[in-house]
N, C-alpha and C. Protein backbone atom coordinates (compact mmCIF):
# COMPACT_ATOMS: atom_id res chain seq x y z
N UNK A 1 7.12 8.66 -18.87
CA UNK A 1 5.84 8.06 -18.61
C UNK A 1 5.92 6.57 -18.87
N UNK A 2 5.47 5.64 -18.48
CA UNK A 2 4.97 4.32 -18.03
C UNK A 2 3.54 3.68 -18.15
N UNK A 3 3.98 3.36 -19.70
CA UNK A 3 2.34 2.66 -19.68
C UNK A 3 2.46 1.08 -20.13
N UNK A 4 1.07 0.69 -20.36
CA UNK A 4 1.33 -0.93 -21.26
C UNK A 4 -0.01 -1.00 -21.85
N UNK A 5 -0.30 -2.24 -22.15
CA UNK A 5 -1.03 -2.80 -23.38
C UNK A 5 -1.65 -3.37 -21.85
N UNK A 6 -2.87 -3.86 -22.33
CA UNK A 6 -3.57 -4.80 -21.06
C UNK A 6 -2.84 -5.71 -20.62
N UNK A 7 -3.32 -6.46 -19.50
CA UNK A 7 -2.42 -7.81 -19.09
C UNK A 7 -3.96 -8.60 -18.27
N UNK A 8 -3.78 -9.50 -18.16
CA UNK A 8 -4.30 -10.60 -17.80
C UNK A 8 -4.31 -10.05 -15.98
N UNK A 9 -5.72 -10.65 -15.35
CA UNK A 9 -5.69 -10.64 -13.84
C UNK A 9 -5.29 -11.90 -12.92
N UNK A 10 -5.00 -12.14 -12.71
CA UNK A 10 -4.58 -12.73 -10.98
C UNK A 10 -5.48 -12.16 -9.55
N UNK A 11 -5.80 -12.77 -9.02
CA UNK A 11 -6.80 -12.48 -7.55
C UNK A 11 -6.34 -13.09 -7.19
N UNK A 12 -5.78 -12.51 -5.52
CA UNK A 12 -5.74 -13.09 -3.99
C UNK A 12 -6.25 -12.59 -3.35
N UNK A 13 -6.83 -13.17 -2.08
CA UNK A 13 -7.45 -12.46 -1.26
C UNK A 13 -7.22 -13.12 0.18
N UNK A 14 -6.72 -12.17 1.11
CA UNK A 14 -6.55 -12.80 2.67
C UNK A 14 -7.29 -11.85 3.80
N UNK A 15 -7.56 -12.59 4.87
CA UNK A 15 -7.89 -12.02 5.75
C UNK A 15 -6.67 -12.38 6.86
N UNK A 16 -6.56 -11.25 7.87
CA UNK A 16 -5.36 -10.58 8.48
C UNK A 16 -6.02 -10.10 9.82
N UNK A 17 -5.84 -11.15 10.96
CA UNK A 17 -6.69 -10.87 12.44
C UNK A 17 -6.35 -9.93 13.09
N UNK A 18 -6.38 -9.76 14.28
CA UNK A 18 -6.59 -8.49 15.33
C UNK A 18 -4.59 -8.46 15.57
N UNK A 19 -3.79 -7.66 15.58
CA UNK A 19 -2.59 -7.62 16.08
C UNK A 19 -1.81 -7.86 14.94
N UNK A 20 -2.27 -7.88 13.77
CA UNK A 20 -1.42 -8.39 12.93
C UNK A 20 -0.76 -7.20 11.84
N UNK A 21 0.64 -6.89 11.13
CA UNK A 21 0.83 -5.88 10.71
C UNK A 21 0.34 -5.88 9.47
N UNK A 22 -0.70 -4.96 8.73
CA UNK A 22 -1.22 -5.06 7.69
C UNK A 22 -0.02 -4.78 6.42
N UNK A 23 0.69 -4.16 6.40
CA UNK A 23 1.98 -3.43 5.41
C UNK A 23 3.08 -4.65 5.14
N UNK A 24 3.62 -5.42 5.94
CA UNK A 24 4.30 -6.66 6.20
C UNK A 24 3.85 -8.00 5.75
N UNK A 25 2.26 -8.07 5.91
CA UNK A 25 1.60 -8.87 5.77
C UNK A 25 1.06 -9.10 4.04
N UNK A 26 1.16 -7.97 3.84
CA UNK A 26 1.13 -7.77 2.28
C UNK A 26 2.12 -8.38 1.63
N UNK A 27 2.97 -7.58 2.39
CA UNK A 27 4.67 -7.75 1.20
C UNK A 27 4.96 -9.12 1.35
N UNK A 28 4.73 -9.94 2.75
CA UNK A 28 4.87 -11.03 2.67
C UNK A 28 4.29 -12.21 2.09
N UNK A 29 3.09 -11.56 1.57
CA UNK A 29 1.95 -12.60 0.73
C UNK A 29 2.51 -12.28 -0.90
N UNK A 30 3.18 -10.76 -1.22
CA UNK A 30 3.90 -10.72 -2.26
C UNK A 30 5.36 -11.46 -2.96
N UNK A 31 6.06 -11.74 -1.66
CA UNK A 31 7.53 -12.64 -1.87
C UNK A 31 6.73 -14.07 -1.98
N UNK A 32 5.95 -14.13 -0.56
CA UNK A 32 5.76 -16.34 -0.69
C UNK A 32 5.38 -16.54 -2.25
N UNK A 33 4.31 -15.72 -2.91
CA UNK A 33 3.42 -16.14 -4.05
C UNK A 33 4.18 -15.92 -5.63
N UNK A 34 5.83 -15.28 -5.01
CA UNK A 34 6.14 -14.19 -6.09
C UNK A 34 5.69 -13.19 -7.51
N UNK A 35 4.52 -12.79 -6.97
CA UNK A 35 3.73 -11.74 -7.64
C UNK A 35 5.01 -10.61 -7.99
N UNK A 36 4.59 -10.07 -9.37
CA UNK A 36 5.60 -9.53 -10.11
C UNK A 36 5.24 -8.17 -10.24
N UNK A 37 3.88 -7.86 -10.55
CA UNK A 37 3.31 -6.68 -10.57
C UNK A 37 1.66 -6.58 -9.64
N UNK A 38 2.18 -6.73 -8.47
CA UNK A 38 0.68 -6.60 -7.73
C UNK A 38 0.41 -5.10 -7.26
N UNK A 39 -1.41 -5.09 -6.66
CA UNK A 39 -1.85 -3.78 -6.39
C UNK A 39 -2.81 -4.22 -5.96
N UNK A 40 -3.21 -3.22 -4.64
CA UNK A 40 -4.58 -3.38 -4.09
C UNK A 40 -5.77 -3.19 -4.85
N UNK A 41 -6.73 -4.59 -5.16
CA UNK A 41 -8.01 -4.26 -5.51
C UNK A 41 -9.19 -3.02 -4.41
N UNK A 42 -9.37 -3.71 -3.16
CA UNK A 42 -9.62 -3.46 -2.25
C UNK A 42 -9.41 -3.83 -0.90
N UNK A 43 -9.94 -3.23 -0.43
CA UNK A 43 -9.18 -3.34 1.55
C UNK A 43 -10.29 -2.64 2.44
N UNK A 44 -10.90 -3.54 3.29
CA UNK A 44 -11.70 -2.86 4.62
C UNK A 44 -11.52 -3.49 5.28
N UNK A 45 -11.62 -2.96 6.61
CA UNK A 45 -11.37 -3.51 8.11
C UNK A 45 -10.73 -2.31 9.39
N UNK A 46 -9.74 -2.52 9.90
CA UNK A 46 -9.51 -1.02 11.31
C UNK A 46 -8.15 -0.99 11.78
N UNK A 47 -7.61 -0.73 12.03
CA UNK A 47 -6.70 -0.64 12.46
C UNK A 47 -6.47 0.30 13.57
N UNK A 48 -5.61 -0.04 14.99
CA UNK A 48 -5.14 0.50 15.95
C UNK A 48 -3.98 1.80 16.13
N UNK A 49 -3.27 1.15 14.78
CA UNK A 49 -2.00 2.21 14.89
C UNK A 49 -1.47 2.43 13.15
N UNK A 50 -0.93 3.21 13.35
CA UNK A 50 -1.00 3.65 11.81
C UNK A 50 0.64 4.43 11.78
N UNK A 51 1.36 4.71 10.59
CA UNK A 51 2.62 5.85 10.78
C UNK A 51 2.73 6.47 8.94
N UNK A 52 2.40 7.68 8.94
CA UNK A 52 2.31 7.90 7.76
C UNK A 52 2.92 8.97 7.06
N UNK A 53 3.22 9.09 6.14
CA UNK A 53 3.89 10.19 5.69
C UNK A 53 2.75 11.84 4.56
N UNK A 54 2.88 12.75 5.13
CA UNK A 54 1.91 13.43 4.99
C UNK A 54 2.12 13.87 3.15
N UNK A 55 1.36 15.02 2.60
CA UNK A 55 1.34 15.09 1.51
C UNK A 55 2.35 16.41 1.61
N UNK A 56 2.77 16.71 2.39
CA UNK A 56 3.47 18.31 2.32
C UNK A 56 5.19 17.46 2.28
N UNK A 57 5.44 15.93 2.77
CA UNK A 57 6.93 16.02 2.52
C UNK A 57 7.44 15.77 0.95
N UNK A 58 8.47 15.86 0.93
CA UNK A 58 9.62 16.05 -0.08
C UNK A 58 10.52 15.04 -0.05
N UNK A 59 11.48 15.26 -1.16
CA UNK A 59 12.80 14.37 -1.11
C UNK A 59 14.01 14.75 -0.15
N UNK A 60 13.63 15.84 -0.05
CA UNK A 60 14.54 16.68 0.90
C UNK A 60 13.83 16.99 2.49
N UNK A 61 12.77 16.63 2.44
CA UNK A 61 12.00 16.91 3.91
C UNK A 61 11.06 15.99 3.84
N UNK A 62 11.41 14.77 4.41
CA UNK A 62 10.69 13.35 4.61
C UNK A 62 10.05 13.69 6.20
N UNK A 63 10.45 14.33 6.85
CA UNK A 63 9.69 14.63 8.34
C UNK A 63 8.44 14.95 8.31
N UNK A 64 7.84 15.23 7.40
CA UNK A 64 6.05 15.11 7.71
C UNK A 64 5.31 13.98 7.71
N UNK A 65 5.97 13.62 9.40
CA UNK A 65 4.95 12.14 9.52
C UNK A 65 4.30 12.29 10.68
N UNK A 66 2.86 11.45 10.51
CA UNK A 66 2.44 11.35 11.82
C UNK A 66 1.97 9.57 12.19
N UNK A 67 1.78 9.82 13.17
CA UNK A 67 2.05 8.32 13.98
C UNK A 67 0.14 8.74 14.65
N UNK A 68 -0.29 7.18 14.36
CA UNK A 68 -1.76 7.27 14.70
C UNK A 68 -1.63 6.17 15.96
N UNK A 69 -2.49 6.57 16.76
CA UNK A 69 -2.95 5.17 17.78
C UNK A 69 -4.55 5.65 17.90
N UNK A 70 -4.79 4.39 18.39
CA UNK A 70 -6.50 4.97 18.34
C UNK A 70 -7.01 3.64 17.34
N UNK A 71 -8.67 3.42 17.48
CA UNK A 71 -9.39 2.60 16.81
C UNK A 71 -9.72 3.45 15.13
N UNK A 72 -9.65 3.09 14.19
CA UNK A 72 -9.56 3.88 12.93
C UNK A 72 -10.25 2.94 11.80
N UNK A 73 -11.39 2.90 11.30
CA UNK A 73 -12.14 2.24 9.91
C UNK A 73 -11.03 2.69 8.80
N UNK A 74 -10.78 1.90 7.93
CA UNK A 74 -9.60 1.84 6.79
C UNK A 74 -10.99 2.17 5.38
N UNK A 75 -10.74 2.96 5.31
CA UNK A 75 -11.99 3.83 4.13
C UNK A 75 -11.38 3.51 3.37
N UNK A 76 -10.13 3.97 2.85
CA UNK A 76 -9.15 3.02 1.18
C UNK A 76 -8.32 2.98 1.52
N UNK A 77 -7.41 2.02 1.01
CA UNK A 77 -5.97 1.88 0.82
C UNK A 77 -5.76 1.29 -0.77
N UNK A 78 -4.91 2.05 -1.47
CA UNK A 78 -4.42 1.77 -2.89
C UNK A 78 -3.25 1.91 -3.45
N UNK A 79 -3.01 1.19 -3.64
CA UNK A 79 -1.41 1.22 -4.54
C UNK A 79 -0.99 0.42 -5.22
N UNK A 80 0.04 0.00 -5.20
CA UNK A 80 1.41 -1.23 -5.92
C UNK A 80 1.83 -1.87 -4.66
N UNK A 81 2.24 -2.68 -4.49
CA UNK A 81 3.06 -3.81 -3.91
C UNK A 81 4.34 -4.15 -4.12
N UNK A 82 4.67 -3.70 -5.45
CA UNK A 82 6.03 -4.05 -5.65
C UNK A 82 7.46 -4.32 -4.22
N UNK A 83 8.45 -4.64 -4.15
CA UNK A 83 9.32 -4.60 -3.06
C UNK A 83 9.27 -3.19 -2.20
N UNK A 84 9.24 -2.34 -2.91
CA UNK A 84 9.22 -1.07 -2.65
C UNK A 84 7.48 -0.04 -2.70
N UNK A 85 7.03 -0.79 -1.70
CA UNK A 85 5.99 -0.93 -1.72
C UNK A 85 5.26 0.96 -2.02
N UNK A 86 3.83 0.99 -2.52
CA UNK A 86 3.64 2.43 -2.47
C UNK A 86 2.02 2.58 -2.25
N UNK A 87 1.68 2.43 -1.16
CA UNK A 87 0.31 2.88 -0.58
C UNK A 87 -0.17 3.72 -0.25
N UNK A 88 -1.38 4.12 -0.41
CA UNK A 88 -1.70 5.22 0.07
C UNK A 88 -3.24 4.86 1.09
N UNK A 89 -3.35 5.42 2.21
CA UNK A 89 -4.81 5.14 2.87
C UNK A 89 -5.27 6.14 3.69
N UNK A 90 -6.71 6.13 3.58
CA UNK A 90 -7.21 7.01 4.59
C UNK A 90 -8.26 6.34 5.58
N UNK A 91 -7.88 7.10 6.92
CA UNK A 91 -8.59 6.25 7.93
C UNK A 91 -9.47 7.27 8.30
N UNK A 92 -10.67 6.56 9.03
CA UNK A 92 -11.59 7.31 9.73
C UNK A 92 -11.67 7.13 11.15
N UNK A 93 -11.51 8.32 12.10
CA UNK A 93 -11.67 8.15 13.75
C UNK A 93 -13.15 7.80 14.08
N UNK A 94 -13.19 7.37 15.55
CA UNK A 94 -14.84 7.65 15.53
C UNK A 94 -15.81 8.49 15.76
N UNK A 95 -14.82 9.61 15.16
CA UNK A 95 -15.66 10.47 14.79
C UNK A 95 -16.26 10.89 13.58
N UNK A 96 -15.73 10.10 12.67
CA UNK A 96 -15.18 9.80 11.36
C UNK A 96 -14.56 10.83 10.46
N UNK A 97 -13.81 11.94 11.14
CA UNK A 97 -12.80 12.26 10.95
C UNK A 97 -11.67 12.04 10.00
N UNK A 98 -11.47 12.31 9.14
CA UNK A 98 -10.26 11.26 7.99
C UNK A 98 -9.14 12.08 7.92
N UNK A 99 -8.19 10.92 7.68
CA UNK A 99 -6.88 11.46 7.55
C UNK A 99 -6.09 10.61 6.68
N UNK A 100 -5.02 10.93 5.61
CA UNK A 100 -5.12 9.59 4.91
C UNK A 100 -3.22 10.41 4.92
N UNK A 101 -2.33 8.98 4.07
CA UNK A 101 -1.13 9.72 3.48
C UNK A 101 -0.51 8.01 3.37
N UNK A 102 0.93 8.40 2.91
CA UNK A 102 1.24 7.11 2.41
C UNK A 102 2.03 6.68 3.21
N UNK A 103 1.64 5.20 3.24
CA UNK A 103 1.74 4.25 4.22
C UNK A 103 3.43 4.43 4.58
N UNK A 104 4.16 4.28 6.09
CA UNK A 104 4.85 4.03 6.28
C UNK A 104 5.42 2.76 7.00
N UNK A 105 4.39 2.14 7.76
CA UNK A 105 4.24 0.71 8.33
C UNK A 105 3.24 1.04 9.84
N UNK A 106 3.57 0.30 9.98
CA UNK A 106 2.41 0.04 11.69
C UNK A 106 1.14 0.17 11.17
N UNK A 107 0.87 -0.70 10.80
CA UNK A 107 -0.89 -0.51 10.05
C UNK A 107 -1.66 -2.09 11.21
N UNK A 108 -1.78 -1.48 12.44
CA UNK A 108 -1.44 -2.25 13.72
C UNK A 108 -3.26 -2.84 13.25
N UNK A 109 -3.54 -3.84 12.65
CA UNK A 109 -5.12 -4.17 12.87
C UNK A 109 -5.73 -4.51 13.85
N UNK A 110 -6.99 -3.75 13.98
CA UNK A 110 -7.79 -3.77 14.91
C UNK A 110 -8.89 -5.10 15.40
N UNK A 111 -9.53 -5.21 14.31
CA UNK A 111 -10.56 -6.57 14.37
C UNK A 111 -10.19 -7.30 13.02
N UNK A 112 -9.99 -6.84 11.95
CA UNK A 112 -9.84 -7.52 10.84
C UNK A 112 -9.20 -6.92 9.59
N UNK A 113 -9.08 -7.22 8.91
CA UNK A 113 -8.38 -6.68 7.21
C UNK A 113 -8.88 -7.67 6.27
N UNK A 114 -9.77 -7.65 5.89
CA UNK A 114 -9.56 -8.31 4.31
C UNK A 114 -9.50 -8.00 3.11
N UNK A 115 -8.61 -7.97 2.50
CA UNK A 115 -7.71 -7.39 1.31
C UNK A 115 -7.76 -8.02 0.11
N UNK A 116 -8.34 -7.59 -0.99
CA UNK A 116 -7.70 -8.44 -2.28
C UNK A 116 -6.90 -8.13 -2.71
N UNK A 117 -6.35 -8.31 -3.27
CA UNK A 117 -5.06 -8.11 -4.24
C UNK A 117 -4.88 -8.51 -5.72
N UNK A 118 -4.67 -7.73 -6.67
CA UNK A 118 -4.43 -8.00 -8.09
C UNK A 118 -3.31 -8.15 -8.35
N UNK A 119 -2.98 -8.67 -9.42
CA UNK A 119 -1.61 -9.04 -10.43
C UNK A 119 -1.73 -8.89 -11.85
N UNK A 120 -1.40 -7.85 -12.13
CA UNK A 120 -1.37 -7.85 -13.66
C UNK A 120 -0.29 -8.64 -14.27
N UNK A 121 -0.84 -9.89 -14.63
CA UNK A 121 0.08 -11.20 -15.31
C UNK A 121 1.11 -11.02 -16.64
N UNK A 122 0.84 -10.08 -17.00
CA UNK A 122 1.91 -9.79 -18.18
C UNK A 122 2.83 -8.92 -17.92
N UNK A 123 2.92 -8.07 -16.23
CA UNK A 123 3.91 -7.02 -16.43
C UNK A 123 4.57 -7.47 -15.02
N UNK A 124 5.78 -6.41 -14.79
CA UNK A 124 6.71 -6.46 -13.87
C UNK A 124 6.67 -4.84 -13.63
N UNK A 125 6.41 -4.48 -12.58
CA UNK A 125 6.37 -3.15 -11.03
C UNK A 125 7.97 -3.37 -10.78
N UNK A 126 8.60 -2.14 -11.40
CA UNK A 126 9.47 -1.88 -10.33
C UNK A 126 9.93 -0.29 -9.90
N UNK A 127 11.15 0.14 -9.31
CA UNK A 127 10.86 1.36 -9.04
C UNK A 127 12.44 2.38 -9.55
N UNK A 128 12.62 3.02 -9.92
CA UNK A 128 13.69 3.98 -10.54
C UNK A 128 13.37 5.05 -9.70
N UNK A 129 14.91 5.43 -9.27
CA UNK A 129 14.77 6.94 -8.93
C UNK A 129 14.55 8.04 -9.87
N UNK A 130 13.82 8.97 -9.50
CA UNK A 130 13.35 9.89 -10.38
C UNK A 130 14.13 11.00 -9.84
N UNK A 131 14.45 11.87 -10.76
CA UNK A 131 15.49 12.83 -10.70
C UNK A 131 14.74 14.36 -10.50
N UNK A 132 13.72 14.05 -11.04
CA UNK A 132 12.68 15.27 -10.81
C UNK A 132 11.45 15.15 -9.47
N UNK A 133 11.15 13.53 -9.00
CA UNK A 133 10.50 14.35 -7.84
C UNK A 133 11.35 13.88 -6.57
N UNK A 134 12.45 13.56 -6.81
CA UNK A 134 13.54 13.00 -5.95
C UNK A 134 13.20 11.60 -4.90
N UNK A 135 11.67 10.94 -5.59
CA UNK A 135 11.37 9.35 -4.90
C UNK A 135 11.64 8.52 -6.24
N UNK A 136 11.63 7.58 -5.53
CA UNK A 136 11.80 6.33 -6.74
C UNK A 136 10.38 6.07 -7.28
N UNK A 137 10.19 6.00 -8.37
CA UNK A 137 8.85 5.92 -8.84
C UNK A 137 8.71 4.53 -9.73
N UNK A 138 7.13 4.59 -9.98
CA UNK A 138 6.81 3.33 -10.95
C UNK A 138 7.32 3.14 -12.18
N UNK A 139 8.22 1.87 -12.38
CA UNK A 139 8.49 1.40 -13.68
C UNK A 139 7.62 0.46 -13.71
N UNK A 140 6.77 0.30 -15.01
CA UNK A 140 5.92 -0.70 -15.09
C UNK A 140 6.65 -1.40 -16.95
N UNK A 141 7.29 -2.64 -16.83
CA UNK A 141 7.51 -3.26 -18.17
C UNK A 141 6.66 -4.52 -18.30
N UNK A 142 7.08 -5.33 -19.55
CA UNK A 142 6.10 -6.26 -19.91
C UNK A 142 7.44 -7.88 -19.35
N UNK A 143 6.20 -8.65 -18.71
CA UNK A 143 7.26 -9.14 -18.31
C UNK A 143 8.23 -10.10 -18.92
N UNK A 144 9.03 -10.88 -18.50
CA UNK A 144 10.19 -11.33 -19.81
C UNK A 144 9.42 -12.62 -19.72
């Protein structure tokens, strides 16, 4: 287990136009700024296309993915940021319909994204393979 003592906040916040990749666009606001331990505060806006990995795969059976196209409201997206990024979101059709799982990329935006983003200033996100659920999981330390 992986815990800490509080840490201090950090806020960013961007907006991310029509065509733009929301998953990329993150990680890349994570390297320019070099944020050490970031995570989505919040996130609304739509997206066109989506590719996700469902809750039924494994370490051994990563094939439960599905691939979205279609106009889709972004109801949450939450996670870490770290290099090895770990999101999770659920979208709504217009039917509002939901379907959520963790992000694999193509998070194709529709009209907009605006995203905040946190940094917990005293720690460092990174990721260890775990031997028991066979993904690399959260190491969270204090940072040096």
């Amino acid at each position: 287990m992986s815990s800490s003592a509080g840490s201090s906040l950090q806020v960013h916040a961007l907006r991310l136009g029509p065509g733009r990749e929301l998953l990329g666009s993150l990680q890349a606001l994570v390297e320019e700024r070099r944020l050490r331990a970031p995570f989505i505060i919040t996130c609304v806006g739509s997206v066109t296309k989506a590719t996700l990995r469902l809750a039924n795969a494994t370490a051994t059976n990563t094939n439960e993915v599905i691939q979205l196209n279609g106009r889709f409201e972004i109801v949450s997206l939450v996670g870490t940021l770290n290099p090895d990024a770990h999101l999770h979101i659920c979208l709504a059709d217009a039917e509002g319909r939901t379907v959520g799982g963790h992000v694999l990329g193509g998070l194709e935006v529709f009209t907009t994204a605006e995203v905040v983003v946190g940094e917990a200033a005293g720690l460092q996100f990174t990721r260890e393979m775990d031997d028991q659920t066979g993904f690399p999981e959260l190491v969270v330390q204090p940072r040096d």
